[in-house]
Protein backbone atom coordinates (compact mmCIF):
# COMPACT_ATOMS: atom_id res chain seq x y z
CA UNK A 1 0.00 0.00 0.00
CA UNK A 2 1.01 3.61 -0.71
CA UNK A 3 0.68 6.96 0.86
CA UNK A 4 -0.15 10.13 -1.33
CA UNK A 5 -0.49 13.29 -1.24
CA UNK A 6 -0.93 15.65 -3.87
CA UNK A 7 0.13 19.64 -2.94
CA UNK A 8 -2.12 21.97 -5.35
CA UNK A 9 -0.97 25.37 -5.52
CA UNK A 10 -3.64 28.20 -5.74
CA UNK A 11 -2.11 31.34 -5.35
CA UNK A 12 -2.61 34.32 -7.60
CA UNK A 13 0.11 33.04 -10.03
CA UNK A 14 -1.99 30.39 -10.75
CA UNK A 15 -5.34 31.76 -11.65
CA UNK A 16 -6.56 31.35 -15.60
CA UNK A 17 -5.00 28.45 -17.63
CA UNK A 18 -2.12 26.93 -15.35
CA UNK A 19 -4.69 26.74 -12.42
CA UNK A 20 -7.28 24.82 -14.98
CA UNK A 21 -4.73 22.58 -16.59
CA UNK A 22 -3.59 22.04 -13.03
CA UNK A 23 -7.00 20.88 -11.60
CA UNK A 24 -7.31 18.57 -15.47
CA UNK A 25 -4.24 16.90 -14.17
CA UNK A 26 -5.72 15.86 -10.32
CA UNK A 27 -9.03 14.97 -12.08
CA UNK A 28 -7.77 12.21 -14.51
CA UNK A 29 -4.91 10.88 -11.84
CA UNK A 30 -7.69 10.26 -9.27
CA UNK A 31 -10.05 9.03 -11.86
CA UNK A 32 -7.21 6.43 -13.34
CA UNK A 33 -6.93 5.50 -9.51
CA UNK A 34 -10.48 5.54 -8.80
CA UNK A 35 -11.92 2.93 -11.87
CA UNK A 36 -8.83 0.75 -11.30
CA UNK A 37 -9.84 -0.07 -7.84
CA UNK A 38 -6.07 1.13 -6.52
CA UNK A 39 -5.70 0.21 -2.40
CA UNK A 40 -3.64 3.66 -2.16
CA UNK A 41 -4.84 6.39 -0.26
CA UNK A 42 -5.10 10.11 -0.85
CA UNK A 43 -5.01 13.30 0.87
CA UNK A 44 -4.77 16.58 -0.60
CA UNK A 45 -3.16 19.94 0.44
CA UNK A 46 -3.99 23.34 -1.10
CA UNK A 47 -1.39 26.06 -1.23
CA UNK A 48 -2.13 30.01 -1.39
CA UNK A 49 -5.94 29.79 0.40
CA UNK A 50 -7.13 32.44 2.18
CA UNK A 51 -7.53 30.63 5.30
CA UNK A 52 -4.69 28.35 6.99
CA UNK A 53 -5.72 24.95 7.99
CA UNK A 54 -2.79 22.65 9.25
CA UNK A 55 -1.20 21.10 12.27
CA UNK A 56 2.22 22.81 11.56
CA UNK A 57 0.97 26.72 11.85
CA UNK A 58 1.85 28.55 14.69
CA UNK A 59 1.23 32.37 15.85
CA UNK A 60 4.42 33.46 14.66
CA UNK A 61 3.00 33.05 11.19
CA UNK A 62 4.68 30.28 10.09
CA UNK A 63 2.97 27.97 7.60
CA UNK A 64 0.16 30.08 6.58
CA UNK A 65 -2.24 30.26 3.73
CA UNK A 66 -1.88 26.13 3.48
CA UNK A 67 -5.04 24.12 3.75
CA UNK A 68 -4.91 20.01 4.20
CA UNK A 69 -8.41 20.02 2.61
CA UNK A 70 -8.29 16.11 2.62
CA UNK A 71 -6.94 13.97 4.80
CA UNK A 72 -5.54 9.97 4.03
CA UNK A 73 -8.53 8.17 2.84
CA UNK A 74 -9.53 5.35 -0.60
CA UNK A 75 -9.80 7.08 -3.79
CA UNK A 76 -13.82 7.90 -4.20
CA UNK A 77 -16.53 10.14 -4.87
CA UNK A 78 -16.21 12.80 -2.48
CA UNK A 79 -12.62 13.78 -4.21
CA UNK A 80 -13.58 13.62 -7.68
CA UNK A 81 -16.42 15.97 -6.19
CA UNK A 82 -13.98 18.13 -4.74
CA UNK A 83 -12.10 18.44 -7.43
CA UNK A 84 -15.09 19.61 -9.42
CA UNK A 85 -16.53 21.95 -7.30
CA UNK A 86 -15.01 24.92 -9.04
CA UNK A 87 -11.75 25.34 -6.83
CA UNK A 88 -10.61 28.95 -7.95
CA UNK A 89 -7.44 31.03 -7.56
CA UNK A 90 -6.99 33.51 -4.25
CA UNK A 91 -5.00 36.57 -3.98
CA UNK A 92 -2.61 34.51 -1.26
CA UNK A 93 0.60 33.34 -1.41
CA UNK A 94 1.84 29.34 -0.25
CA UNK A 95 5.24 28.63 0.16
CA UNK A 96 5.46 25.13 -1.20
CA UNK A 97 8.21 24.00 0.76
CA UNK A 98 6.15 25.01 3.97
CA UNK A 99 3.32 23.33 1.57
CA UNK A 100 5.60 20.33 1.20
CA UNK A 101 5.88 19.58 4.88
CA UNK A 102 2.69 20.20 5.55
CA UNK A 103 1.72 16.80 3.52
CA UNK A 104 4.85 15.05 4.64
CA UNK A 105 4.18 15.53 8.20
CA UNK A 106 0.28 14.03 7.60
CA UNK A 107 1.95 11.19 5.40
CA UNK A 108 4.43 10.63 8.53
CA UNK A 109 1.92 10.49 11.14
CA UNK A 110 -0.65 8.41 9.32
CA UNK A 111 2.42 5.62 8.58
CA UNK A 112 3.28 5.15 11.99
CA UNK A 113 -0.38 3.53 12.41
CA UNK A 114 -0.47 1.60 9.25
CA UNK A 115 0.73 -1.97 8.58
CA UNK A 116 3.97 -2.84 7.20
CA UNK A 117 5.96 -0.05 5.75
CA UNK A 118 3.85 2.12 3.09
CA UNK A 119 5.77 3.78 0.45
CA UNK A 120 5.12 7.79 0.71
CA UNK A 121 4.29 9.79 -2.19
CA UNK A 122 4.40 13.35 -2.71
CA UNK A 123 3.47 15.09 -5.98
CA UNK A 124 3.66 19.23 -6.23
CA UNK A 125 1.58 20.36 -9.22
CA UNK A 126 2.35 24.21 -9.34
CA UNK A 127 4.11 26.35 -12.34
CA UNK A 128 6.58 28.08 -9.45
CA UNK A 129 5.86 31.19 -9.83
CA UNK A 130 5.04 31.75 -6.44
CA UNK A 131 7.69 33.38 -3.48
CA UNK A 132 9.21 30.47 -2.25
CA UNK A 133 11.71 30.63 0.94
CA UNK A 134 14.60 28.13 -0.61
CA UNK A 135 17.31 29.51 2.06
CA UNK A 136 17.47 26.33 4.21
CA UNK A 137 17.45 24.01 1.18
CA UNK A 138 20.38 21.87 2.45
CA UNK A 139 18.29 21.06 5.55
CA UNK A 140 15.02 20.57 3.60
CA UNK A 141 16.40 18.24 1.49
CA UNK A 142 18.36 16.23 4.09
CA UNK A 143 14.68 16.62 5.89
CA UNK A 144 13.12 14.27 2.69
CA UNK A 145 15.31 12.16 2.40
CA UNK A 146 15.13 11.18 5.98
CA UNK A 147 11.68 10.63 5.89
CA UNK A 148 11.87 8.54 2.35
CA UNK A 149 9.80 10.35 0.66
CA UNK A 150 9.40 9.98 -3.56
CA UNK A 151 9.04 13.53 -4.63
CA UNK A 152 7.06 14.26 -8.28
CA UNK A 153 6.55 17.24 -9.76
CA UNK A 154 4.08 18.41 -12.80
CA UNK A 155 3.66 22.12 -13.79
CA UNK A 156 7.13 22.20 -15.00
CA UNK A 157 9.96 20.27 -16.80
CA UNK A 158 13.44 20.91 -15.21
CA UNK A 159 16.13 19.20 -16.97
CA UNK A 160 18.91 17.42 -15.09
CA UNK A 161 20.62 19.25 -12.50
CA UNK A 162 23.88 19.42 -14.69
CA UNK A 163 21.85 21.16 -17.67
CA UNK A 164 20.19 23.80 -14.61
CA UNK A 165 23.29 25.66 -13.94
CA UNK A 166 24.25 28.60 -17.00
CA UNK A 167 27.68 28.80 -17.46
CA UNK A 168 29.83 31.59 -15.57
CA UNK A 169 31.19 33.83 -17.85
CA UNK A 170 30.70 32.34 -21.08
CA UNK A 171 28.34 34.70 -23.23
CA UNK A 172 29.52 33.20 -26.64
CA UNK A 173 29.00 29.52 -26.03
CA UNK A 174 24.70 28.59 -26.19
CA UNK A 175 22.69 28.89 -22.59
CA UNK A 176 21.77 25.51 -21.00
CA UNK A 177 19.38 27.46 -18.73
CA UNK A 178 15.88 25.53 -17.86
CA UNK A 179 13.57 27.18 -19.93
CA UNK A 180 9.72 27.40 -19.91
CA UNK A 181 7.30 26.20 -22.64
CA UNK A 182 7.90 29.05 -25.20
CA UNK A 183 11.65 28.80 -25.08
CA UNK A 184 12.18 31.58 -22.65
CA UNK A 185 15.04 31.38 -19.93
CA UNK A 186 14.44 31.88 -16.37
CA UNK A 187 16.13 34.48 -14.82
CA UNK A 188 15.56 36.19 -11.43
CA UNK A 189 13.98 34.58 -8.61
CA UNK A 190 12.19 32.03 -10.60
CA UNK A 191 15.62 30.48 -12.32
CA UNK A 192 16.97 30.52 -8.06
CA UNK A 193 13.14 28.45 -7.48
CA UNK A 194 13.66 26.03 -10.64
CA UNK A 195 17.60 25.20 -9.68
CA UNK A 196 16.53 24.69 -5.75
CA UNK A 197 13.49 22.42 -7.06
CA UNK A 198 15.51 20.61 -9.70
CA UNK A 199 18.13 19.72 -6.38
CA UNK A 200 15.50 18.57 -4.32
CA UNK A 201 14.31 16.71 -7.36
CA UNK A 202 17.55 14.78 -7.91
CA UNK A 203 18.27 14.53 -4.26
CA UNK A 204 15.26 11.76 -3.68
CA UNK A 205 15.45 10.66 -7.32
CA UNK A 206 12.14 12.55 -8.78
CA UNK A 207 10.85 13.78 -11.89
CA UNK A 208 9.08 16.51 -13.40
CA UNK A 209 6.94 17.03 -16.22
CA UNK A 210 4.89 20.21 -18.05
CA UNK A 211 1.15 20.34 -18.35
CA UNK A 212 1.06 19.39 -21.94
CA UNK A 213 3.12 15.78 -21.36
CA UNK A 214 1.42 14.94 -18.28
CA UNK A 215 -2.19 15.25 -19.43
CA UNK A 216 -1.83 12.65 -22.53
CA UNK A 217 -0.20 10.30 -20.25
CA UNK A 218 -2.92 10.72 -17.42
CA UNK A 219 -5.72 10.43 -19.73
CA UNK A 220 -4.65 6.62 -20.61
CA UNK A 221 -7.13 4.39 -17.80
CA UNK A 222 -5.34 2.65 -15.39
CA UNK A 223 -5.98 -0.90 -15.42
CA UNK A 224 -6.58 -2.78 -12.33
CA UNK A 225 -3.85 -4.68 -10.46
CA UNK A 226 -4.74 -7.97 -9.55
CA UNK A 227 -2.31 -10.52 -7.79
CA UNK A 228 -1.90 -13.51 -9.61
CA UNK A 229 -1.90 -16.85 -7.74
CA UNK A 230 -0.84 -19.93 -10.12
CA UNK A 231 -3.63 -23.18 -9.41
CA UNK A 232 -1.25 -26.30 -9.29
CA UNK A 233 -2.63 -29.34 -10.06
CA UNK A 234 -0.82 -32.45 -11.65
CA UNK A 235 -2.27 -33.34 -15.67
CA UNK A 236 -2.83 -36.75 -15.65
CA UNK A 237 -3.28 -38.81 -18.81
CA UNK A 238 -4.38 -42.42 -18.02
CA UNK A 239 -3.28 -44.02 -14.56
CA UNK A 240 0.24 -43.90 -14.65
CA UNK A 241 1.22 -40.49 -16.64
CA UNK A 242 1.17 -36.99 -15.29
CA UNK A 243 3.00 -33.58 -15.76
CA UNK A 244 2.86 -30.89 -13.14
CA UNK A 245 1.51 -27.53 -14.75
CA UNK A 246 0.33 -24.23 -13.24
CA UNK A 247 -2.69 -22.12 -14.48
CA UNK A 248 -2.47 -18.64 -14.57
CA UNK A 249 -5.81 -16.69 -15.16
CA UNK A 250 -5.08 -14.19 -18.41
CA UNK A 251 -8.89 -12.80 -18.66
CA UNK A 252 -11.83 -12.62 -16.16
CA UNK A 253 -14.90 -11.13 -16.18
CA UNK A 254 -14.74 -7.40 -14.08
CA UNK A 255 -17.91 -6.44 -11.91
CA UNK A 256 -17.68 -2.37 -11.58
CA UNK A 257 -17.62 -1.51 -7.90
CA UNK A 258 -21.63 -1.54 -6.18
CA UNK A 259 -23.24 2.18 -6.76
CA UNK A 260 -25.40 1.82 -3.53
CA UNK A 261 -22.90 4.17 -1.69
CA UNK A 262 -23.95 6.96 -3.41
CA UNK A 263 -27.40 6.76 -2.80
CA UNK A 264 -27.16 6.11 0.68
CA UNK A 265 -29.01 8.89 2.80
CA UNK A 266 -26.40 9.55 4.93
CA UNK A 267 -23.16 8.66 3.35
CA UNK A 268 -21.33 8.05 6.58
CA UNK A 269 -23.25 4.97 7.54
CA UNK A 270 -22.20 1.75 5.90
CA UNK A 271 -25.18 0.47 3.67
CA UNK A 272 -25.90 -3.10 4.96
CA UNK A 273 -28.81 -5.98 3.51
CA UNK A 274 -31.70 -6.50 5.44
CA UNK A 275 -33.10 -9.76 4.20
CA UNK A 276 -36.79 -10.65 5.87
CA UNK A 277 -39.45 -13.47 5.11
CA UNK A 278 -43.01 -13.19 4.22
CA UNK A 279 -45.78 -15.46 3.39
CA UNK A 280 -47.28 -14.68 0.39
CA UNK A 281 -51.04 -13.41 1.81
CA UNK A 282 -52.49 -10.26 2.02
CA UNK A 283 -51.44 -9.22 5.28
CA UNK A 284 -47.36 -10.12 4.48
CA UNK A 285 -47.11 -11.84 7.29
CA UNK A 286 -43.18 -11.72 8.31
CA UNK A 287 -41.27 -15.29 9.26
CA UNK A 288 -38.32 -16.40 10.87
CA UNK A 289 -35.81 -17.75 8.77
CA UNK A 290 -35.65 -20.71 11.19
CA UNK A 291 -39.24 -21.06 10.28
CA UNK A 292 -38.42 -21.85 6.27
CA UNK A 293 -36.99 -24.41 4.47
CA UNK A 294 -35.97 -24.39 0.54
CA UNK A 295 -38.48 -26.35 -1.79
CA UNK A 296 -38.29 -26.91 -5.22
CA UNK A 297 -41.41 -26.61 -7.42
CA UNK A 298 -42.55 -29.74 -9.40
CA UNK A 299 -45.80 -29.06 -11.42
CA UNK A 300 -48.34 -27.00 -9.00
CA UNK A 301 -46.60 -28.29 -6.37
CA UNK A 302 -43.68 -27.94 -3.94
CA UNK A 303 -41.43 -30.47 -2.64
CA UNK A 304 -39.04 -29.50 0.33
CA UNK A 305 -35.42 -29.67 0.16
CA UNK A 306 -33.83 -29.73 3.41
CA UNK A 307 -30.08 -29.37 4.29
CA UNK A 308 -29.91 -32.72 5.16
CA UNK A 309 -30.96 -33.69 1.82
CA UNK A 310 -28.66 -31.66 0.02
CA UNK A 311 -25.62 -33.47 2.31
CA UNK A 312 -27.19 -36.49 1.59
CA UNK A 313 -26.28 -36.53 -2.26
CA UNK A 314 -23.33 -34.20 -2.14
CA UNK A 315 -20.25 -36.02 -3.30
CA UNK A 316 -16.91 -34.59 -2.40
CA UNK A 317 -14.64 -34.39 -5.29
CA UNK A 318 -11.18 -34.23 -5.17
CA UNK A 319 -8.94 -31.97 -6.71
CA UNK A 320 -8.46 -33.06 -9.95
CA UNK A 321 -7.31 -32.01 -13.65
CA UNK A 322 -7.48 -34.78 -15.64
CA UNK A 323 -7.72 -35.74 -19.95
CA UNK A 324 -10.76 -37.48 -20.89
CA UNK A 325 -9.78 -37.78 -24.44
CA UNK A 326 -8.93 -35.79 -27.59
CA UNK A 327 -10.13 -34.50 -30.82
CA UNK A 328 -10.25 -32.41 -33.95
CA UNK A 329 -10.23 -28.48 -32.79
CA UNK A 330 -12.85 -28.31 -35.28
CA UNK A 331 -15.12 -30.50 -32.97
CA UNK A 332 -15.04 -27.80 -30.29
CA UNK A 333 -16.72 -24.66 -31.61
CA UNK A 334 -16.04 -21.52 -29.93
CA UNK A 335 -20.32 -20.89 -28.97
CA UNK A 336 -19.34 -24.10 -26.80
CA UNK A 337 -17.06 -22.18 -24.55
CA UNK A 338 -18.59 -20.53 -20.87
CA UNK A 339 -17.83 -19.96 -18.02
CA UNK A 340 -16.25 -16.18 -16.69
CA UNK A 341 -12.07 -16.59 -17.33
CA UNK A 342 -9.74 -17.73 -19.58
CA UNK A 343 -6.56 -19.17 -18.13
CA UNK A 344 -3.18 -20.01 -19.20
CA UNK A 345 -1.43 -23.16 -18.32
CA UNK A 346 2.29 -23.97 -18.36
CA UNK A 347 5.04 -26.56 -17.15
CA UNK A 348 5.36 -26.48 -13.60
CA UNK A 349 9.04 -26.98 -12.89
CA UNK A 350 9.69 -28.16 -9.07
CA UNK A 351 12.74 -30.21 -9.58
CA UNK A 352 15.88 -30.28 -12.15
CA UNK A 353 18.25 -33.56 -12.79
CA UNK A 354 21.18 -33.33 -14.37
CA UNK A 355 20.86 -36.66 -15.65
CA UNK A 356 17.09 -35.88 -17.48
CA UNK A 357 16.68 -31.97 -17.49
CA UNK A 358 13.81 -30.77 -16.69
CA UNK A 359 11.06 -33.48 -17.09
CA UNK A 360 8.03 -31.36 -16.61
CA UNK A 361 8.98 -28.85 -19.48
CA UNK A 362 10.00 -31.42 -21.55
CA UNK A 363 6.85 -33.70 -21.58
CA UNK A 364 4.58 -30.34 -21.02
CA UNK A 365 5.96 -29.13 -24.88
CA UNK A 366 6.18 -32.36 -26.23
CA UNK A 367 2.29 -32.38 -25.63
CA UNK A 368 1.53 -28.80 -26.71
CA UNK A 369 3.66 -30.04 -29.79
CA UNK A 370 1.95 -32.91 -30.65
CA UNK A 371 -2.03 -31.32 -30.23
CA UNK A 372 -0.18 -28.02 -32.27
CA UNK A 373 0.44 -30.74 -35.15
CA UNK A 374 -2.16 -32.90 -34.95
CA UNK A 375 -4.96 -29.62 -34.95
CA UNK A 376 -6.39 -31.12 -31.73
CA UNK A 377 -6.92 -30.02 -28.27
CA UNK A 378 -7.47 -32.19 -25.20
CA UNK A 379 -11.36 -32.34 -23.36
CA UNK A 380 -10.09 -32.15 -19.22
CA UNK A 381 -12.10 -32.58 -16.41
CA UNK A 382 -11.08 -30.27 -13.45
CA UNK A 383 -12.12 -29.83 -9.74
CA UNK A 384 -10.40 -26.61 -8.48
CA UNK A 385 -11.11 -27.75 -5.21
CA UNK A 386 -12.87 -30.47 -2.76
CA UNK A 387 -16.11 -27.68 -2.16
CA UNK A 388 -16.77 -26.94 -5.78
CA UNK A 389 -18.43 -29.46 -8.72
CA UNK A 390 -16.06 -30.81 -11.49
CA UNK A 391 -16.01 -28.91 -14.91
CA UNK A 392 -15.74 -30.12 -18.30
CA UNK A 393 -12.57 -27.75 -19.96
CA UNK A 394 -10.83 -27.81 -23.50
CA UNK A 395 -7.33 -27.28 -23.62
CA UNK A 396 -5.58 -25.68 -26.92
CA UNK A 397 -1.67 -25.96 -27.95
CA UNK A 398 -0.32 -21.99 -28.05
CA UNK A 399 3.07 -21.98 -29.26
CA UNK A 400 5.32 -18.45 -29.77
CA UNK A 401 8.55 -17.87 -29.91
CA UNK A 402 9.52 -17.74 -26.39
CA UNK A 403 7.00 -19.77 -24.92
CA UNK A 404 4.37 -22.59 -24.62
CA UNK A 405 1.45 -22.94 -23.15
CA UNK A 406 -2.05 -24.56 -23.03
CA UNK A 407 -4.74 -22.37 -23.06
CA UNK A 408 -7.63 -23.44 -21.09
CA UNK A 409 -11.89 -23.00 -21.77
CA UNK A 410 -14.49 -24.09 -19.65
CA UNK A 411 -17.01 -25.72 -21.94
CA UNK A 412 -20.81 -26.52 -21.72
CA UNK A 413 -22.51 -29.81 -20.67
CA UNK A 414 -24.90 -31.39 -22.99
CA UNK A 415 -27.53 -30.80 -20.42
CA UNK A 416 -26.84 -27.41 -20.65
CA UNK A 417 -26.88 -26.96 -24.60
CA UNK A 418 -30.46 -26.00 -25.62
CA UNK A 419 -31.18 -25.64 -29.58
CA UNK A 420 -34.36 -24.00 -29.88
CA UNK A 421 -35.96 -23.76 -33.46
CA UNK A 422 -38.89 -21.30 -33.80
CA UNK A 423 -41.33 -21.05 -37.11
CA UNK A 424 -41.04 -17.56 -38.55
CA UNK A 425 -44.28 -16.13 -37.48
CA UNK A 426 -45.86 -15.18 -40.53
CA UNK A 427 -47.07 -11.30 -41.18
CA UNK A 428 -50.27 -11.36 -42.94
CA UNK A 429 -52.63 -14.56 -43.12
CA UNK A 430 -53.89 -15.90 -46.63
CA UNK A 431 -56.79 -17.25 -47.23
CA UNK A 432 -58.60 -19.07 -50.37
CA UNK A 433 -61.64 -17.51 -51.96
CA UNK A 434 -63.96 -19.62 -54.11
CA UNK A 435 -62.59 -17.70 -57.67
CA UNK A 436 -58.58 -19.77 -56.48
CA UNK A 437 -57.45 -15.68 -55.32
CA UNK A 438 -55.59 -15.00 -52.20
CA UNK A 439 -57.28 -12.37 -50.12
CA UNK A 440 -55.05 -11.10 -47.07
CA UNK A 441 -56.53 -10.36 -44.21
CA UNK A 442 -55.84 -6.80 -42.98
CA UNK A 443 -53.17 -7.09 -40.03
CA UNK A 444 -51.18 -4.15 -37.91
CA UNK A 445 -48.11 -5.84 -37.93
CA UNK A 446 -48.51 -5.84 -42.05
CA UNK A 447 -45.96 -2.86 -43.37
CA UNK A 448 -47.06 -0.58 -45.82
CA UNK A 449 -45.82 -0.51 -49.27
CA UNK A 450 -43.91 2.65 -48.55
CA UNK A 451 -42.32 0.25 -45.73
CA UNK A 452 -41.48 -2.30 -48.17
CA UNK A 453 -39.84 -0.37 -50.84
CA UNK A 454 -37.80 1.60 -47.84
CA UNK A 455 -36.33 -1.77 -46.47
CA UNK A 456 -35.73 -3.38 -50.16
CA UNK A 457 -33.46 0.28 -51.23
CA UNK A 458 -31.53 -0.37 -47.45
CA UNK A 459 -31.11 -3.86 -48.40
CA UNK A 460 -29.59 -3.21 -51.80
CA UNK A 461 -27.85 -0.60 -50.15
CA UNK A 462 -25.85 -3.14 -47.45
């Protein structure tokens, strides 16, 4: 798990453009976080407000005009609300150093109460244009690095710190000044604020980036991370013959997180299921679960179905991946396939001799080999474990350059295959008059001729 926190800077400087490409930034990093389900948590600190809102100010006005507007907390709805509830630029001044600890000290705290050791993330999105007191830089920078913090910064591209330095009294030779956007050197107080951020930069190994390369690469969606867990099982074919393989899932179905949060009443309260019985009467008459027992209908009737029942013809099954046979690839069509993943199987190597090599690999691609050659794949039944029913699965030969593999499908029962044929139901009804004419009956669902000629010109036109 990771600890961030973003510092936005608000001051004057950054009102118009830089403070709306700024905010366009925040929105699609928390909305790549957001849909890909990340386990980090964010907080977010404002610097230049009007007000001063943080654990570090004191009376003798130090860290003022910073806000920690959000403290540690899951990416959701209330940020991305934040975000776009018009945040606007004040006449006040940050300092984002002071800005800087201010986040760093709420990152600090917040880790000392977490489990293991979270990474902490800090990314300043600001143009630095604001006054910025740089005259302890040594110790701020010492400061960071002490408390291992990853430092990122977008607003502003500053080259390496051996390109951020303009060479002393050489006017002929070209300037290798940082420069903004447009070309233009900094000079002043801003070049002194781009140098001191560039050290602090390459002190805790960070990088920086301007508006215009940051957004492309934050509008790509984030895909979800998902640990992957191999499912070992031994292949047998026949009684005596078995190689040792791992499957690795490669595609699964993706549920998007439950919406009920947001229409909770009061959004504080965790939304829970409330599940109650009633008879079906007038009155609704409410029952104890205790009170029920499932039933299965047969006809106009129901027949009960108790638990004792159901362990009565439960079998246990043991885990199991096993061939049942193979055939043609062309006997397995691809509407045959269910089931919610697609999974990848390879050799699983445990053990080496240096008298036969590696046995598993070698029998594994002599396999995928042989089904590759012959155009046939091999029909598996698998139990993933002792609680769950056995599956009927197709295994296919995928062969590249730098790897092998069996790619597995669940596939359908016969039971479960249902070929329903349906007459065309007819739009207008004939019927035979005594002079041999057909007279059609006048129907709604009968199109007009208008209707006709409009489908026949679409046809013709496909």
């Amino acid at each position: 798990m990771a600890l961030l926190c973003a510092i936005l800077d608000v001051g004057s400087h950054m009102n118009g453009p830089p403070l709306q490409t700024a905010l366009e930034c925040l929105k699609l990093f928390v909305q790549r976080k957001f849909f890909s389900q990340s386990k980090e948590q964010f907080s977010l600190v404002l610097a230049g407000t009007e007000a001063t809102d943080n654990t570090l100010a004191d009376e003798d006005g130090n860290f003022v005009n910073i806000s920690l507007v959000r403290k540690l907390a899951p990416f959701d709805w209330d940020i991305l609300e934040f975000l776009n509830s018009g945040i606007e630029a004040t006449n006040c001044n940050g300092d984002l150093i002071d800005a800087i600890f201010v986040g760093v000290d709420h990152l600090m705290k917040k880790a000392k109460t977490a489990k293991g050791k979270p990474e902490k993330h800090v990314l300043v999105v600001s143009n630095l244009e604001g006054e910025t007191d740089i005259s302890q830089l040594d110790e701020v920078i010492d400061r960071l690095q002490k408390a291992e913090v990853l430092l990122n910064l977008i607003g502003l591209h500053i080259p390496p710190e051996g390109d951020t330095d303009a060479p002393a009294g050489d006017s002929a030779g070209p300037s290798t000044a940082p420069t903004d956007s447009d070309g233009k050197s900094f000079v002043g107080a801003m070049l002194q604020r781009v140098q001191a951020f560039g050290q602090i930069l390459d002190a805790l190994d960070g990088e920086s980036f301007d508006f215009t390369d940051a957004i492309p690469a934050l509008a790509l969606f984030e895909t979800r991370g998902v640990s992957q867990r191999a499912w070992k099982a031994p292949l047998t074919i026949g009684d005596s013959f078995s190689i040792p393989v791992a499957g690795y899932t490669a595609v699964r179905e993706a549920r998007p997180p439950p919406m009920r949060d947001m229409y909770a009443p009061d959004p504080s309260v965790p939304v829970r299921a409330v599940t109650t019985y009633h008879l079906n009467d007038e009155l609704q008459t409410p029952v104890d679960i205790s009170e029920t027992v499932r039933a299965y209908r047969y006809g106009a009737s129901l027949v009960p179905f108790s638990d004792e029942d159901l362990e009565k013809i439960k079998e246990l099954e043991e885990k199991c991946f096993s061939v049942i046979g193979f055939t043609r690839s062309e006997n397995v069509p691809r509407h045959l396939y269910v089931g919610n993943s697609v999974m990848f199987f390879v050799a699983d190597t445990p053990a080496h001799s240096s008298d036969t090599g590696d046995a598993a690999s070698t029998a594994f691609s002599a396999l995928a080999q042989a089904l590759f050659e012959l155009d046939a794949v091999a029909l598996v039944r698998r139990v993933y474990s002792r609680s769950t029913a056995p599956v009927l699965g197709v295994l296919t030969p995928r062969i590249q350059a730098t790897s092998t593999s069996l790619v597995y499908h669940e596939l359908a029962f016969q039971q479960d295959i249902r070929t329903f044929t349906f007459n065309s139901l007819p739009v207008v009804n004939a019927l035979s008059s005594s002079d041999g004419l057909d007279k059609r009956t006048n129907s709604k669902h009968r199109p007009s001729p208008e209707q006709v000629t409009a489908m026949e010109k679409f046809v013709d036109a496909m």
